[in-house]
PDB file of N, CA and C in Angstrom:
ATOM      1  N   UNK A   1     -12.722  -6.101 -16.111  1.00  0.00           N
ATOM      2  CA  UNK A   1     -12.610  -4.741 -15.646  1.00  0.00           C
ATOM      3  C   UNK A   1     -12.672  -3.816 -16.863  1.00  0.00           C
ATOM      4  N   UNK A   2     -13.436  -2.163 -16.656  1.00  0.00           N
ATOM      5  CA  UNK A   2     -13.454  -1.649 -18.020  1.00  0.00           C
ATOM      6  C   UNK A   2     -12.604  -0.430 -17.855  1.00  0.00           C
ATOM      7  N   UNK A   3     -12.074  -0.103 -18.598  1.00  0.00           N
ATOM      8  CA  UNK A   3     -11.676   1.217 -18.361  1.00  0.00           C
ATOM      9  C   UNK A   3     -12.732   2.711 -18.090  1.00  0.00           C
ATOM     10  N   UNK A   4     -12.421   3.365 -16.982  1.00  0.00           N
ATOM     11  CA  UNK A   4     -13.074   4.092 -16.737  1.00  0.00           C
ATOM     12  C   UNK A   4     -13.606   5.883 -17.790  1.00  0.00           C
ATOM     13  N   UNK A   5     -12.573   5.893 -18.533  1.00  0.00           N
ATOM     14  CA  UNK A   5     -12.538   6.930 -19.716  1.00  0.00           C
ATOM     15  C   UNK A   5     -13.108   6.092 -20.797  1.00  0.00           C
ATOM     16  N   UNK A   6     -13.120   4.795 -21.775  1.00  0.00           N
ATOM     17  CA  UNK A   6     -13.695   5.083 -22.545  1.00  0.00           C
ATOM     18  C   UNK A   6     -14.636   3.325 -22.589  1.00  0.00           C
ATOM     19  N   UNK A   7     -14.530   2.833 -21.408  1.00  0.00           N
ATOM     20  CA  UNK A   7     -14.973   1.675 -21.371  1.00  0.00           C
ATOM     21  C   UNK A   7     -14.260   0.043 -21.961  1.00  0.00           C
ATOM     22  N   UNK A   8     -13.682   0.771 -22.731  1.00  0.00           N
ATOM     23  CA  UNK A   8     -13.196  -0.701 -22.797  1.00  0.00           C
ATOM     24  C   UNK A   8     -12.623  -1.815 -22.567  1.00  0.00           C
ATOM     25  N   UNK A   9     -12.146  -2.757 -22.522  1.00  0.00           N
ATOM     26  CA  UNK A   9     -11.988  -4.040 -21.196  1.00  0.00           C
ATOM     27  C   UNK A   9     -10.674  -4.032 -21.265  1.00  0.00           C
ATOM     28  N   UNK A  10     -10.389  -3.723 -19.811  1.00  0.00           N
ATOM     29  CA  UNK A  10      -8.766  -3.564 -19.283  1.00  0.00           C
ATOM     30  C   UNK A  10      -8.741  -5.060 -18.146  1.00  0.00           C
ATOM     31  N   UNK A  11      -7.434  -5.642 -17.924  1.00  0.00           N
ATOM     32  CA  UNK A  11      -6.790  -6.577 -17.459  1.00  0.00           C
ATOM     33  C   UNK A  11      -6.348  -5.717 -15.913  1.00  0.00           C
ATOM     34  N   UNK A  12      -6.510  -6.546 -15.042  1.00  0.00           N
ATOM     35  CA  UNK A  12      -6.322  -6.095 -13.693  1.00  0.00           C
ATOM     36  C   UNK A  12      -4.984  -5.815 -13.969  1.00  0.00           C
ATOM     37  N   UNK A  13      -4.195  -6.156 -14.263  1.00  0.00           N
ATOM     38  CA  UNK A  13      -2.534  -5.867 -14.278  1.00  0.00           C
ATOM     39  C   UNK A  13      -2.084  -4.544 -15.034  1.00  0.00           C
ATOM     40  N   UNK A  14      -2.587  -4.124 -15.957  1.00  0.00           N
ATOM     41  CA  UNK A  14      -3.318  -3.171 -16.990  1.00  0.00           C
ATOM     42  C   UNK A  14      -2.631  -1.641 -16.012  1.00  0.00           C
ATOM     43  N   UNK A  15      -1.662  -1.033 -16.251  1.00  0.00           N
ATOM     44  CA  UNK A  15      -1.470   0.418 -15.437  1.00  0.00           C
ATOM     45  C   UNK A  15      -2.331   1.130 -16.594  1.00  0.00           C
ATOM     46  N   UNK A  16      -2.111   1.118 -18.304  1.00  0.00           N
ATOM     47  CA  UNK A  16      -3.029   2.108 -19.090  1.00  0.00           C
ATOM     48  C   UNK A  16      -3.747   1.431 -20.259  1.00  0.00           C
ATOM     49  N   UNK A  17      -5.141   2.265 -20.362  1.00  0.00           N
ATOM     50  CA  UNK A  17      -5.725   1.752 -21.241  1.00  0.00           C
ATOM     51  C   UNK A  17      -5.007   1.503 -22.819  1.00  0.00           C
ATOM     52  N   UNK A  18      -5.514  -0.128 -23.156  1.00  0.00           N
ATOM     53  CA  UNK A  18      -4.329   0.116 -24.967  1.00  0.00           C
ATOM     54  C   UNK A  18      -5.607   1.003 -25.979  1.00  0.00           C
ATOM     55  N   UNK A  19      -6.905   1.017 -25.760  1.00  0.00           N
ATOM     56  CA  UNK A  19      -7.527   1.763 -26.526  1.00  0.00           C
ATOM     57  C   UNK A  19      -7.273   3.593 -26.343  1.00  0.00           C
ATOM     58  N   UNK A  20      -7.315   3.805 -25.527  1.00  0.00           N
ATOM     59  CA  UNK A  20      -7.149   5.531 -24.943  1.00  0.00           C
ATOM     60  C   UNK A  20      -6.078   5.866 -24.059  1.00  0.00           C
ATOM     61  N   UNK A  21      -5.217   4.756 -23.536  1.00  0.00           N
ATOM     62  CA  UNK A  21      -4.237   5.490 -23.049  1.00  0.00           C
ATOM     63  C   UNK A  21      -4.654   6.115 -21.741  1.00  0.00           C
ATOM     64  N   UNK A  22      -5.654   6.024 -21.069  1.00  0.00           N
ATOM     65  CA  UNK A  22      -5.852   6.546 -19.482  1.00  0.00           C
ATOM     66  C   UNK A  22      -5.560   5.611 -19.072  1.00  0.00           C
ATOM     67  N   UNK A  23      -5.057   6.685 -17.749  1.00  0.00           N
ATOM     68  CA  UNK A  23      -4.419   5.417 -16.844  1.00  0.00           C
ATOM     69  C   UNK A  23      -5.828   4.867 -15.574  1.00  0.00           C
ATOM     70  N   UNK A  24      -5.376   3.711 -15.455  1.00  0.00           N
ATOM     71  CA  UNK A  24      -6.171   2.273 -15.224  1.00  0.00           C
ATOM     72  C   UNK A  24      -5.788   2.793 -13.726  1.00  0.00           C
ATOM     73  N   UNK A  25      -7.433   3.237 -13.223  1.00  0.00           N
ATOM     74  CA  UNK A  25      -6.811   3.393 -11.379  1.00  0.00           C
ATOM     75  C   UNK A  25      -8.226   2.077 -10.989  1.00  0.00           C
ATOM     76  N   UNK A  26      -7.859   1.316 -10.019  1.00  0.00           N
ATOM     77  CA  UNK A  26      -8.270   0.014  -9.857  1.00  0.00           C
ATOM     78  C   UNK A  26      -8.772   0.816  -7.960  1.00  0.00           C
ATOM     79  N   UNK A  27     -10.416   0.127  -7.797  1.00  0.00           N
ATOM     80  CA  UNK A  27     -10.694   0.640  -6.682  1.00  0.00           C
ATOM     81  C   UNK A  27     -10.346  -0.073  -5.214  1.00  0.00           C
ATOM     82  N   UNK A  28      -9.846  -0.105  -4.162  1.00  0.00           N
ATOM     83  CA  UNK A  28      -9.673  -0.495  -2.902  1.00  0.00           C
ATOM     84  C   UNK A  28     -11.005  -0.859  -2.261  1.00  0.00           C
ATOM     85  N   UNK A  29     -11.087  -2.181  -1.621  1.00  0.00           N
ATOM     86  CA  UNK A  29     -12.233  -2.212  -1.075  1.00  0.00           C
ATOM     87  C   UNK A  29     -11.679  -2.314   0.710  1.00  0.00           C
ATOM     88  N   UNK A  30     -12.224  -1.851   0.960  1.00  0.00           N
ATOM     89  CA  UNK A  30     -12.207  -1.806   2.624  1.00  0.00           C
ATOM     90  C   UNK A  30     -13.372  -2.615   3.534  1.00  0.00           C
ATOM     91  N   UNK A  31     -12.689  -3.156   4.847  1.00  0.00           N
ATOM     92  CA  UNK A  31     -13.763  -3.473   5.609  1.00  0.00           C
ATOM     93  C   UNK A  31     -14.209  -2.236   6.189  1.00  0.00           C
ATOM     94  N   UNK A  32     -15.937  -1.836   6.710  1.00  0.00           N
ATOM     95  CA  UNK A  32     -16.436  -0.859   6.749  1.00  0.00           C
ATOM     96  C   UNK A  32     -16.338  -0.830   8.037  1.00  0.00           C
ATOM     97  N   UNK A  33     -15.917  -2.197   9.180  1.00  0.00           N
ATOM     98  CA  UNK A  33     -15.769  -2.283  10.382  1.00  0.00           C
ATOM     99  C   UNK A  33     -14.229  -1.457  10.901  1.00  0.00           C
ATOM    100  N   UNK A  34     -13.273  -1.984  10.303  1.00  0.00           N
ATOM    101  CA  UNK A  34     -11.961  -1.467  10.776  1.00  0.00           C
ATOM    102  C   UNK A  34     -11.379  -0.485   9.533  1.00  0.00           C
ATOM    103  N   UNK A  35     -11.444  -0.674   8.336  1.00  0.00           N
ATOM    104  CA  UNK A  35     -11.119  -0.021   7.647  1.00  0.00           C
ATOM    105  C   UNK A  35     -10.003  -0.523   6.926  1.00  0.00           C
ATOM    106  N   UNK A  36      -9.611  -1.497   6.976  1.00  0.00           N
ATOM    107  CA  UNK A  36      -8.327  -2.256   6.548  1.00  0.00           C
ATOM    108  C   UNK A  36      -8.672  -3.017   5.156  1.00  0.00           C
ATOM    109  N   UNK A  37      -7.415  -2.941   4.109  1.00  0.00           N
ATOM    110  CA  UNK A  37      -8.240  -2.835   2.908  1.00  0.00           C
ATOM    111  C   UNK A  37      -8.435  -4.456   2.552  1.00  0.00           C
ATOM    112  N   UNK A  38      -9.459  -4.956   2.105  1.00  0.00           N
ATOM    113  CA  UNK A  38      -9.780  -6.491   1.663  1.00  0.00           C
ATOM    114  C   UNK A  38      -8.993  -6.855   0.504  1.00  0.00           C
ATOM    115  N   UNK A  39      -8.078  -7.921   0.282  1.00  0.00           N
ATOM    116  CA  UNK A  39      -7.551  -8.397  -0.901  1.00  0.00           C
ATOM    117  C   UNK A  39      -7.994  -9.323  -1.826  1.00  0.00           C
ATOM    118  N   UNK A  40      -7.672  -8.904  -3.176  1.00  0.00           N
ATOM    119  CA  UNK A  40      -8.310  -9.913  -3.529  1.00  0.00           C
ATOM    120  C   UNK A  40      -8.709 -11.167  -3.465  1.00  0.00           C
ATOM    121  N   UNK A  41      -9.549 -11.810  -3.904  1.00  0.00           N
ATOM    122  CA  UNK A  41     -10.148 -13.439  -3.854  1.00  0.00           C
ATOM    123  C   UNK A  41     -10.612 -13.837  -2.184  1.00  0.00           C
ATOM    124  N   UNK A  42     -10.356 -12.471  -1.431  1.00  0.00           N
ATOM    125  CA  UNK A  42     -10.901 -13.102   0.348  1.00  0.00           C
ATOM    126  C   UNK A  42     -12.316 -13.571  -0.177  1.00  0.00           C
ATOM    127  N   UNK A  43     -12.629 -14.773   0.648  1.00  0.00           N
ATOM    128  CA  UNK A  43     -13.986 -15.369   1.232  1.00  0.00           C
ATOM    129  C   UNK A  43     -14.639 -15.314   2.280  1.00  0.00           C
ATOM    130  N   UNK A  44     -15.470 -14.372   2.971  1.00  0.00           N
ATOM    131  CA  UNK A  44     -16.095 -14.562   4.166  1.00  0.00           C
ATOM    132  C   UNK A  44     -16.712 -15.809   3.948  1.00  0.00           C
ATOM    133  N   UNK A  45     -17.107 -16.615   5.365  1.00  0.00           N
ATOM    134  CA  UNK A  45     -17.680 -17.269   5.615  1.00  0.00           C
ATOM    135  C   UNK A  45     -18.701 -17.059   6.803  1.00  0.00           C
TER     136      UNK A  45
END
């Protein structure tokens, strides 16, 4: 994952960047059917 202010590689656990100090906002993925948010590592099959 990179940080979104200055790119450089942030750790999912990561609240702020250690190079710049922005804070680390991590995106939600949703199903586009119900809207309920997908967690990590799910597998459709």
């Amino acid at each position: 994952m990179r940080c979104n202010n200055c790119g450089s590689e942030v750790t999912k656990s990561s609240k702020f960047c250690a190079q710049c100090g922005n804070k680390v906002e991590t995106k939600k993925v949703c199903c586009s059917n119900c809207g309920k948010e997908i967690l990590d590592g799910v597998v459709f099959v």
